[in-house]
C-alpha atoms as a PDB file:
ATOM      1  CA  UNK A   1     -37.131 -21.613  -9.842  1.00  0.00           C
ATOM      2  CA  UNK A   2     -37.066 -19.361  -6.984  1.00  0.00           C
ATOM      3  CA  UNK A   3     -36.650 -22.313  -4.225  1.00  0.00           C
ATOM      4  CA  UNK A   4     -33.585 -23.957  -6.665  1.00  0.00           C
ATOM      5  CA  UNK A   5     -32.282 -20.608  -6.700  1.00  0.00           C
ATOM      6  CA  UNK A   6     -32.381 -19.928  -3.033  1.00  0.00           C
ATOM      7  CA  UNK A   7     -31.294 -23.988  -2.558  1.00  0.00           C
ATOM      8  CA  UNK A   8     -28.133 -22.875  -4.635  1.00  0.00           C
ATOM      9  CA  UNK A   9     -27.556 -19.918  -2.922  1.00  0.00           C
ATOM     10  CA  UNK A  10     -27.382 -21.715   0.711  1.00  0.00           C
ATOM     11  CA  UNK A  11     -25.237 -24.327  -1.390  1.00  0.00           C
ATOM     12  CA  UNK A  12     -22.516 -21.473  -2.013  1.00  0.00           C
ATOM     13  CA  UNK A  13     -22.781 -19.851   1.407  1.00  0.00           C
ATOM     14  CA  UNK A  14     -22.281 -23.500   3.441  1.00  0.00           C
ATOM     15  CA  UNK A  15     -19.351 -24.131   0.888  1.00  0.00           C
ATOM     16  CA  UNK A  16     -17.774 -20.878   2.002  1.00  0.00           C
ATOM     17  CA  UNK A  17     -18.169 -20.672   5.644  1.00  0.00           C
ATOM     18  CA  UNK A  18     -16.740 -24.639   5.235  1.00  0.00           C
ATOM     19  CA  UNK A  19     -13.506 -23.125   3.876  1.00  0.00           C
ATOM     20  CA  UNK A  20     -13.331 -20.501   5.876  1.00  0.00           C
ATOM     21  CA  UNK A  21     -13.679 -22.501   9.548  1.00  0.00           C
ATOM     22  CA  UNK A  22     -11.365 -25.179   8.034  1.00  0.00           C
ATOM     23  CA  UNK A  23      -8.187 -21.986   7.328  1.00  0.00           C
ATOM     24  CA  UNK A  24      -9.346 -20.532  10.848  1.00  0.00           C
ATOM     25  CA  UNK A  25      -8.518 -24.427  12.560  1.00  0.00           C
ATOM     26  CA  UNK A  26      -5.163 -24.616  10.074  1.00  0.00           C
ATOM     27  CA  UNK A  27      -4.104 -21.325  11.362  1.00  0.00           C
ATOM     28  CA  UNK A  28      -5.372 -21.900  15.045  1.00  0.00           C
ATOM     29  CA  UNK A  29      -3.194 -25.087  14.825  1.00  0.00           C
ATOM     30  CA  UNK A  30      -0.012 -23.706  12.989  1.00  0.00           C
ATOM     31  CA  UNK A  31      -0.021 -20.434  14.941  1.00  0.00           C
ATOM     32  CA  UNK A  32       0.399 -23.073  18.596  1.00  0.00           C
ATOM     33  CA  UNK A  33       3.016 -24.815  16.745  1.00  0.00           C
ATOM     34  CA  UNK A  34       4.257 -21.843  15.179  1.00  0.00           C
ATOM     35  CA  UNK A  35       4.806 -19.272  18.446  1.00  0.00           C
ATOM     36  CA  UNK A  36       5.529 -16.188  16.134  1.00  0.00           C
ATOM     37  CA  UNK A  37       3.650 -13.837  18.590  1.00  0.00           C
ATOM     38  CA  UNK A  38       6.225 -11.448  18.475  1.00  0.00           C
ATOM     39  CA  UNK A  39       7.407  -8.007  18.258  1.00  0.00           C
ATOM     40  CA  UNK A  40       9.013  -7.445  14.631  1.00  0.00           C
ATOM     41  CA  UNK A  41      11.026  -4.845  12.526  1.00  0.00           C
ATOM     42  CA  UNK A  42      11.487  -4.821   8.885  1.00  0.00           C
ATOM     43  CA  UNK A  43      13.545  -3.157   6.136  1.00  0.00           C
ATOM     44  CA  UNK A  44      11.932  -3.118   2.758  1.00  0.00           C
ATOM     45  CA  UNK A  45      12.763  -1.995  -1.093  1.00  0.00           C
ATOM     46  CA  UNK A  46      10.481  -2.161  -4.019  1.00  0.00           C
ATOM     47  CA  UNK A  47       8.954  -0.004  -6.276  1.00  0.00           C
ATOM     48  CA  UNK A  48       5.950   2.196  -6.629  1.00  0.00           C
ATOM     49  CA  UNK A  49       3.116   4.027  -8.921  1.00  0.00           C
ATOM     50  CA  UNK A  50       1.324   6.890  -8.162  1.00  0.00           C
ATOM     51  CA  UNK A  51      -1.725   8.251  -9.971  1.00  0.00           C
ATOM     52  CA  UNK A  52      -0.865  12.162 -10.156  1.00  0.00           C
ATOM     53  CA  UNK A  53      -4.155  13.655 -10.464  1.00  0.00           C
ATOM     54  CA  UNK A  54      -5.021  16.471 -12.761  1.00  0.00           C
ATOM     55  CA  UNK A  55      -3.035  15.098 -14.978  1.00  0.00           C
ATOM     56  CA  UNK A  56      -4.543  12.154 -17.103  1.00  0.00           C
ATOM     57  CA  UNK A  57      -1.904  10.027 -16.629  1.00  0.00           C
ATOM     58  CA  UNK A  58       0.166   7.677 -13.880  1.00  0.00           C
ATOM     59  CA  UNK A  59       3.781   8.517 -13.066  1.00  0.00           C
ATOM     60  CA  UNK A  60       5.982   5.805 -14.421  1.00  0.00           C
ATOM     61  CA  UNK A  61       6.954   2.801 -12.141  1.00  0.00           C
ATOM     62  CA  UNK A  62       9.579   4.701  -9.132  1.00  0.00           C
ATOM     63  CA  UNK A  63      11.988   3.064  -6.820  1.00  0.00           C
ATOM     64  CA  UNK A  64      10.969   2.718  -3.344  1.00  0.00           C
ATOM     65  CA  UNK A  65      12.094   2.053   0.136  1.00  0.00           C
ATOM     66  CA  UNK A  66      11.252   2.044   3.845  1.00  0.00           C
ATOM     67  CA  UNK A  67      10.280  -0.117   7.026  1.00  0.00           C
ATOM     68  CA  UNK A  68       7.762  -1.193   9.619  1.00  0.00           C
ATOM     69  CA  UNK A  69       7.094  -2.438  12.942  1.00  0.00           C
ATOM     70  CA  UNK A  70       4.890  -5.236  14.284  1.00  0.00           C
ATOM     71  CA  UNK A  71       3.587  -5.317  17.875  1.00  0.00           C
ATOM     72  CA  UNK A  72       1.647  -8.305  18.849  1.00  0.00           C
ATOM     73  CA  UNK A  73      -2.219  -8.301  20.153  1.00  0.00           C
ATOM     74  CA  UNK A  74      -2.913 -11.572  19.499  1.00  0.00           C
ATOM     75  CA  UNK A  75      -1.339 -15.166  18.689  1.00  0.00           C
ATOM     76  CA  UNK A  76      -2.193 -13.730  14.799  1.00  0.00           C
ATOM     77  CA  UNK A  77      -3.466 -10.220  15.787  1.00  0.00           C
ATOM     78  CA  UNK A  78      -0.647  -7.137  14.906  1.00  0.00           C
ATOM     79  CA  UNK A  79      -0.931  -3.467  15.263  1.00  0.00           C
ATOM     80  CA  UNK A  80       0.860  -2.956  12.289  1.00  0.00           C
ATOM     81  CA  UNK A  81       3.093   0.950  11.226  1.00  0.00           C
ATOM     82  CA  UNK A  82       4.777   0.594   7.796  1.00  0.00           C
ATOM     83  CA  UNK A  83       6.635   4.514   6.533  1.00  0.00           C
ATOM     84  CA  UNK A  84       8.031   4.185   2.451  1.00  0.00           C
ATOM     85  CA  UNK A  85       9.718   6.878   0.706  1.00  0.00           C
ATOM     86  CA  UNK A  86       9.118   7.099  -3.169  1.00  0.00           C
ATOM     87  CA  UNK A  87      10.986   9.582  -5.177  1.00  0.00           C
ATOM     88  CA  UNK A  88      11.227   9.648  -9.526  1.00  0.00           C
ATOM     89  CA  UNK A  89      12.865  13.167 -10.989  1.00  0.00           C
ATOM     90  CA  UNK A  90      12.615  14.849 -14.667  1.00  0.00           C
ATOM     91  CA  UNK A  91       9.688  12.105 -15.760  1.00  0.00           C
ATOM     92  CA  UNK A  92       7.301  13.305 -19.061  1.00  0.00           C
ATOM     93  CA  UNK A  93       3.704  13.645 -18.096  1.00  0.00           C
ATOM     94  CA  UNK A  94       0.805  15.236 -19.017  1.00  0.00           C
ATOM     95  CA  UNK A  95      -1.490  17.588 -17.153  1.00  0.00           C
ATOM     96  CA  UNK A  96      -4.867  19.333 -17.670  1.00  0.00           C
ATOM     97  CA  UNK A  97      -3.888  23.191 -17.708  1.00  0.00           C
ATOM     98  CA  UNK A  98      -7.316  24.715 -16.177  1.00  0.00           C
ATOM     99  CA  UNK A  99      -5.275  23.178 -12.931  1.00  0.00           C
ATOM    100  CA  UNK A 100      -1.791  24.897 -12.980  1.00  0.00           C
ATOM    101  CA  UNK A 101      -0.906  27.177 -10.893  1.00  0.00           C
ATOM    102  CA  UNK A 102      -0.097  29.311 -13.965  1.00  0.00           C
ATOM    103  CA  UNK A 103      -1.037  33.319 -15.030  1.00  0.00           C
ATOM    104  CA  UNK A 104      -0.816  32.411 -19.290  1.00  0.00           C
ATOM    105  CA  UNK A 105      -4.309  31.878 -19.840  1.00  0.00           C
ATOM    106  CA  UNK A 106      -3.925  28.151 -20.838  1.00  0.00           C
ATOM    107  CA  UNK A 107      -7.603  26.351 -21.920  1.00  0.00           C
ATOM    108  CA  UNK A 108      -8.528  23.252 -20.801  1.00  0.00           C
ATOM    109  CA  UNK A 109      -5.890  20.588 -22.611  1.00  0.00           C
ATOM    110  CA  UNK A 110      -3.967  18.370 -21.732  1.00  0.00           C
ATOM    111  CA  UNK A 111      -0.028  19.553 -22.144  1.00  0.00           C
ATOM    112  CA  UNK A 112       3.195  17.806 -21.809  1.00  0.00           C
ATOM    113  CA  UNK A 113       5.146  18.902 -18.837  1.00  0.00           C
ATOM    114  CA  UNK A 114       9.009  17.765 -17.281  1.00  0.00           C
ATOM    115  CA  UNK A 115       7.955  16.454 -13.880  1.00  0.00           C
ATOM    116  CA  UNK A 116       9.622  15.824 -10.174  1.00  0.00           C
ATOM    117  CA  UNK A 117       7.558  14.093  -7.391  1.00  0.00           C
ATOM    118  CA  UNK A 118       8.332  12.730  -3.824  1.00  0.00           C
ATOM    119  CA  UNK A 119       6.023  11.155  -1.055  1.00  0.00           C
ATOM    120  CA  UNK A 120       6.409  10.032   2.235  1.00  0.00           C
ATOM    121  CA  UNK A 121       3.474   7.738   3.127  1.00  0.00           C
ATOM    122  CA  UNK A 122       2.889   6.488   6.860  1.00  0.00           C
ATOM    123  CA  UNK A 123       0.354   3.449   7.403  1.00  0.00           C
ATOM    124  CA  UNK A 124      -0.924   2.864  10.973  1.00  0.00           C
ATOM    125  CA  UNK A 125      -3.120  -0.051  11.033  1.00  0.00           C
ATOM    126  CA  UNK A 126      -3.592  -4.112  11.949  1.00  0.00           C
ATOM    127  CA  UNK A 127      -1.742  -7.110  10.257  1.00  0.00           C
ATOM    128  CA  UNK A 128      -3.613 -10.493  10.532  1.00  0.00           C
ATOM    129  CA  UNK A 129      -1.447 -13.456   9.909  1.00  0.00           C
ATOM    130  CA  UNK A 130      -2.718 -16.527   8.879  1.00  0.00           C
ATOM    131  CA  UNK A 131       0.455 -19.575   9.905  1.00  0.00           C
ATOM    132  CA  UNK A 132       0.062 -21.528   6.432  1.00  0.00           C
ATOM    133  CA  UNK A 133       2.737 -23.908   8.218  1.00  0.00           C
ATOM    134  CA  UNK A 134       5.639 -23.875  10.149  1.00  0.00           C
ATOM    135  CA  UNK A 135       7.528 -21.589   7.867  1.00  0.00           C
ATOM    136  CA  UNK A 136       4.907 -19.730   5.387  1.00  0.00           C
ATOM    137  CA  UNK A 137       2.503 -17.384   6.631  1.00  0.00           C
ATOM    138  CA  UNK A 138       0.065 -15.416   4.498  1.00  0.00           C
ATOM    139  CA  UNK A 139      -0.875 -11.871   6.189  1.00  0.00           C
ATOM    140  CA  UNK A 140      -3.276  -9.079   5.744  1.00  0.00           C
ATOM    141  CA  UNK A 141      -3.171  -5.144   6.836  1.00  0.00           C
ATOM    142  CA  UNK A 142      -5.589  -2.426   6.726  1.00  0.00           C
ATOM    143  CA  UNK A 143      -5.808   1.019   7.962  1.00  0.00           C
ATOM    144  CA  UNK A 144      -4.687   5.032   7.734  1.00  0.00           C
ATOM    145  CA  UNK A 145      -2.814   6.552   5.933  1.00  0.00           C
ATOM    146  CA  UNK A 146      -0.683   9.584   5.783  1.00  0.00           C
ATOM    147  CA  UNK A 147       1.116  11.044   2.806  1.00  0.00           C
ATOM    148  CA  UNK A 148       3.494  14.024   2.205  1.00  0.00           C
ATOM    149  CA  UNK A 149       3.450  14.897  -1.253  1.00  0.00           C
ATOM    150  CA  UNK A 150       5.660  17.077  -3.158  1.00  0.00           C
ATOM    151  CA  UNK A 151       5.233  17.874  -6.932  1.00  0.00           C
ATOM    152  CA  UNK A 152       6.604  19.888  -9.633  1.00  0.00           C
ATOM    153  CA  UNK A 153       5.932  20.290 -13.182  1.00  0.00           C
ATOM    154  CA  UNK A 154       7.938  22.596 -15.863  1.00  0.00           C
ATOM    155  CA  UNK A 155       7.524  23.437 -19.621  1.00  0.00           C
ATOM    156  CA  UNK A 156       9.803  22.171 -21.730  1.00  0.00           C
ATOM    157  CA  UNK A 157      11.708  25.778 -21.877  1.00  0.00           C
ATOM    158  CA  UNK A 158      11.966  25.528 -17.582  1.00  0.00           C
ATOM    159  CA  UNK A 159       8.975  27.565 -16.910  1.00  0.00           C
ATOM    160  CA  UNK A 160       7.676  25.647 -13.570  1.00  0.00           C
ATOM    161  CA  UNK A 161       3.986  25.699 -14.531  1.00  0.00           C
ATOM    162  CA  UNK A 162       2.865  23.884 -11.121  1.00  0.00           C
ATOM    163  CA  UNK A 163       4.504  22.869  -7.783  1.00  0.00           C
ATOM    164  CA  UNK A 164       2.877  21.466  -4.928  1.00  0.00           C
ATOM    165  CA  UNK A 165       5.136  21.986  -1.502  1.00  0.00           C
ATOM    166  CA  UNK A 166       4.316  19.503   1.318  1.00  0.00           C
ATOM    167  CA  UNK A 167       1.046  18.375   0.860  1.00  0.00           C
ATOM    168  CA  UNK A 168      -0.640  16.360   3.918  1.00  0.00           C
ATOM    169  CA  UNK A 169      -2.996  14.214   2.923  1.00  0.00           C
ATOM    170  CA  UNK A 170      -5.050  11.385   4.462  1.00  0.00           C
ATOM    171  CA  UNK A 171      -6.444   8.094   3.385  1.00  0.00           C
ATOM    172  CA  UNK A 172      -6.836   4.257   3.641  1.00  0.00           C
ATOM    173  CA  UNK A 173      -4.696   1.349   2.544  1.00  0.00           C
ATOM    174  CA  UNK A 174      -5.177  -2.486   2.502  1.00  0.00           C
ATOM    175  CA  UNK A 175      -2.362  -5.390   1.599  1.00  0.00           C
ATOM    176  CA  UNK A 176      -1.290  -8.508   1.807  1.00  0.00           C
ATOM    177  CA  UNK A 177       2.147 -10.431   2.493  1.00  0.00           C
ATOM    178  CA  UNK A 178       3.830 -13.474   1.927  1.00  0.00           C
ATOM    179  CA  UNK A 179       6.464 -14.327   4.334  1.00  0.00           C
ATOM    180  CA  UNK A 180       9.001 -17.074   4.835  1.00  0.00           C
ATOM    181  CA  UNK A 181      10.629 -17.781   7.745  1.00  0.00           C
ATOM    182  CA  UNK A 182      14.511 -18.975   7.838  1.00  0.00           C
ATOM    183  CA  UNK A 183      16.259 -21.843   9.903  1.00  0.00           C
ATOM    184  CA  UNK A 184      17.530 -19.441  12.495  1.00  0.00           C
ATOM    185  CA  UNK A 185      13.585 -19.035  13.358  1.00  0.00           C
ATOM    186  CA  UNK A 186      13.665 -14.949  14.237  1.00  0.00           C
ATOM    187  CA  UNK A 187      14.791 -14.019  10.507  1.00  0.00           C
ATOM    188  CA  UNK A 188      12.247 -14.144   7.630  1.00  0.00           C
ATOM    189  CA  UNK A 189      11.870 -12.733   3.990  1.00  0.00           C
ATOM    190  CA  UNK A 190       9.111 -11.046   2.698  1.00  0.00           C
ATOM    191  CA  UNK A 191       6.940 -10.322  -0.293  1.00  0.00           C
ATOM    192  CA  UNK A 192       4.155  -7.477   0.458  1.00  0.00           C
ATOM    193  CA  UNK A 193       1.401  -6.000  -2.065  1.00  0.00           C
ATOM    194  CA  UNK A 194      -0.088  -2.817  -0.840  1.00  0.00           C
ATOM    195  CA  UNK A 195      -2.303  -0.137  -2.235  1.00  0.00           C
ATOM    196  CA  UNK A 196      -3.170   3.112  -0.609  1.00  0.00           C
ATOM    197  CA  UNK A 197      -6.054   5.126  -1.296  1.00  0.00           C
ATOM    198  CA  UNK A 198      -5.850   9.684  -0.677  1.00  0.00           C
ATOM    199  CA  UNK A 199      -8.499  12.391  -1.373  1.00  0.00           C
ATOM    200  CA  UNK A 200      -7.473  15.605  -1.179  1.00  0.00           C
ATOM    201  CA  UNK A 201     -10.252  18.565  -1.285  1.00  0.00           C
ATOM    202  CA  UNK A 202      -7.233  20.931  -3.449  1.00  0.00           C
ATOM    203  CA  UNK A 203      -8.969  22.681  -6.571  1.00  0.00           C
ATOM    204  CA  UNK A 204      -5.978  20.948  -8.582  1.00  0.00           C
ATOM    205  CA  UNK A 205      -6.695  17.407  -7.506  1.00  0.00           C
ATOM    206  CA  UNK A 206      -9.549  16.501  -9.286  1.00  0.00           C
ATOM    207  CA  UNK A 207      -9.089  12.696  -8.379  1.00  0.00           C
ATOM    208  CA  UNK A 208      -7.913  10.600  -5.650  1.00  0.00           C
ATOM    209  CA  UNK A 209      -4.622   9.688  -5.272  1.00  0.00           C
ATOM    210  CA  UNK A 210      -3.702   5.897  -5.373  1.00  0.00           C
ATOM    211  CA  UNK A 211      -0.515   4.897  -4.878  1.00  0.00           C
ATOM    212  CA  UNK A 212       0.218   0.911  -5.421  1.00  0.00           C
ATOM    213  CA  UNK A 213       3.386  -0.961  -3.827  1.00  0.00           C
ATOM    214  CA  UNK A 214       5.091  -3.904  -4.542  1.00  0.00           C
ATOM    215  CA  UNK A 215       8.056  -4.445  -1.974  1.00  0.00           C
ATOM    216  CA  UNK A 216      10.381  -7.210  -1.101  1.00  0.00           C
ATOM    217  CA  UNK A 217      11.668  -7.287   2.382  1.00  0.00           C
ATOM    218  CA  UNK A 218      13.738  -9.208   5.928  1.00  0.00           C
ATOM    219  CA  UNK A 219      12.192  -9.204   9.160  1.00  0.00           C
ATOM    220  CA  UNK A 220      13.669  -9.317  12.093  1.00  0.00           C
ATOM    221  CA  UNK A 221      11.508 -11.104  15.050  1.00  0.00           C
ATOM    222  CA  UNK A 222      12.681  -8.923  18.665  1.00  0.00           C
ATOM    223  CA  UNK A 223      11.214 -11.385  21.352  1.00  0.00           C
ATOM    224  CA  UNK A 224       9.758 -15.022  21.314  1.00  0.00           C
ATOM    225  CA  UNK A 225       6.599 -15.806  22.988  1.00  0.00           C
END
C-alpha cells in the first residue's frame, strides 16, 4: 500500500511540474511575441471590505479608488506600487466595549455604534505576468503593505465612544489580475483581486486587519521595448 501510495504521489507531482513547464514555454513564447516589457500607469475604481477589529463584525462593502505604477525587471518580471483610498461614513456596527476608549464602565458586550472609517493603503511589491496570448495576460503581485487608518464610532445619542486618528500600520498583500489589451497596443483594461493582510500590536485591535479589493481599471503602457 505504501509503494502504490508513494507511486501515486510521484503520479501527481510529474502531472504538476508537466503543467507548470508547459504555462512557463506558453508565456516564454507569448511574452517574445507579445513585447509588453514596459513601464505602465493605471487608474483604478472598485470597491472594498475591511474587517474592523474589536468589533465582531466587517464594515459593509465601501467604494474605492486609486492607481499604480509598473516598472519592468524582466520580459514578465514588475516591481509593482499600487496606493487605494477607501472611505464609508455613518455605517451601523458593532463593537466589543472592554475596547473603547470610553470612562462609563461598559462590560464586555458587544454594542451597536454609528461608525466613520477611512484608509489609505500603499502596496510596494512584484507583479509577474504570465502573456496568455497576444492580448490576455494573467498577473500576480505580492508584497508590503502600508495602511493609514482612521476610525470613529458614536452612540446612538452622539457620544463618540472610540476614534482612532492616523493609525500606521504594516502588513502583506497578494493578488491577481486579468488584463486585456486594446487595438491601439499601449491601452489595456483591467480586472484585479487583491487582499491585504495588517497586525497592529494596539490594546483595541484584538485581530488583524484584512482588507479585500475588487477593482476594475485602464492602463496606460509609457515605453515599448
Amino acid at each position: 500500500m505504501y509503494v502504490a501510495a508513494t507511486k501515486q504521489e510521484a503520479v501527481k507531482m510529474k502531472n504538476i511540474l508537466l503543467a507548470f513547464l508547459f504555462l512557463v514555454s506558453i508565456t516564454f513564447t507569448s511574452a517574445q511575441e507579445h513585447k509588453k516589457s514596459s513601464t505602465f500607469i493605471s487608474g483604478l475604481v472598485g470597491t472594498a471590505q475591511v474587517s474592523n477589529s474589536g468589533s465582531g463584525t466587517n464594515s459593509p462593502v465601501a467604494f474605492s479608488f486609486g492607481g499604480s505604477f509598473g516598472f519592468p525587471i524582466t520580459g514578465n518580471l514588475y516591481l509593482y506600487t499600487r496606493g487605494t483610498y477607501t472611505s464609508k461614513s455613518n455605517f451601523q456596527s458593532f463593537y466589543n466595549t472592554s475596547f473603547l476608549n470610553s470612562q462609563t464602565g461598559f462590560s464586555d458586550e458587544l454594542i451597536p455604534v454609528t461608525s466613520s472609517f477611512s484608509q489609505l493603503l500603499l502596496n510596494t511589491g512584484l507583479l509577474y505576468n504570465f502573456y496568455i496570448s497576444e492580448v490576455w495576460t494573467l498577473g500576480v503581485n505580492g508584497g508590503a503593505s502600508f495602511s493609514v487608518i482612521n476610525q470613529d464610532a458614536k452612540l446612538k445619542g452622539g457620544h463618540v465612544i472610540s476614534s482612532v486618528n492616523n493609525e500606521a500600520i504594516w502588513g502583506y498583500f497578494g493578488g491577481m489580475i486579468v488584463e486585456k489589451l486594446w487595438d491601439e497596443g499601449d491601452v489595456s483594461t483591467f480586472f484585479e483581486a487583491q487582499y491585504n493582510y495588517a497586525r497592529s500590536d494596539a490594546s483595541y485591535r484584538i485581530s488583524a486587519l484584512n482588507t479585500m479589493n475588487f477593482t476594475f481599471g485602464v492602463r496606460y503602457y509609457l515605453t515599448r521595448h
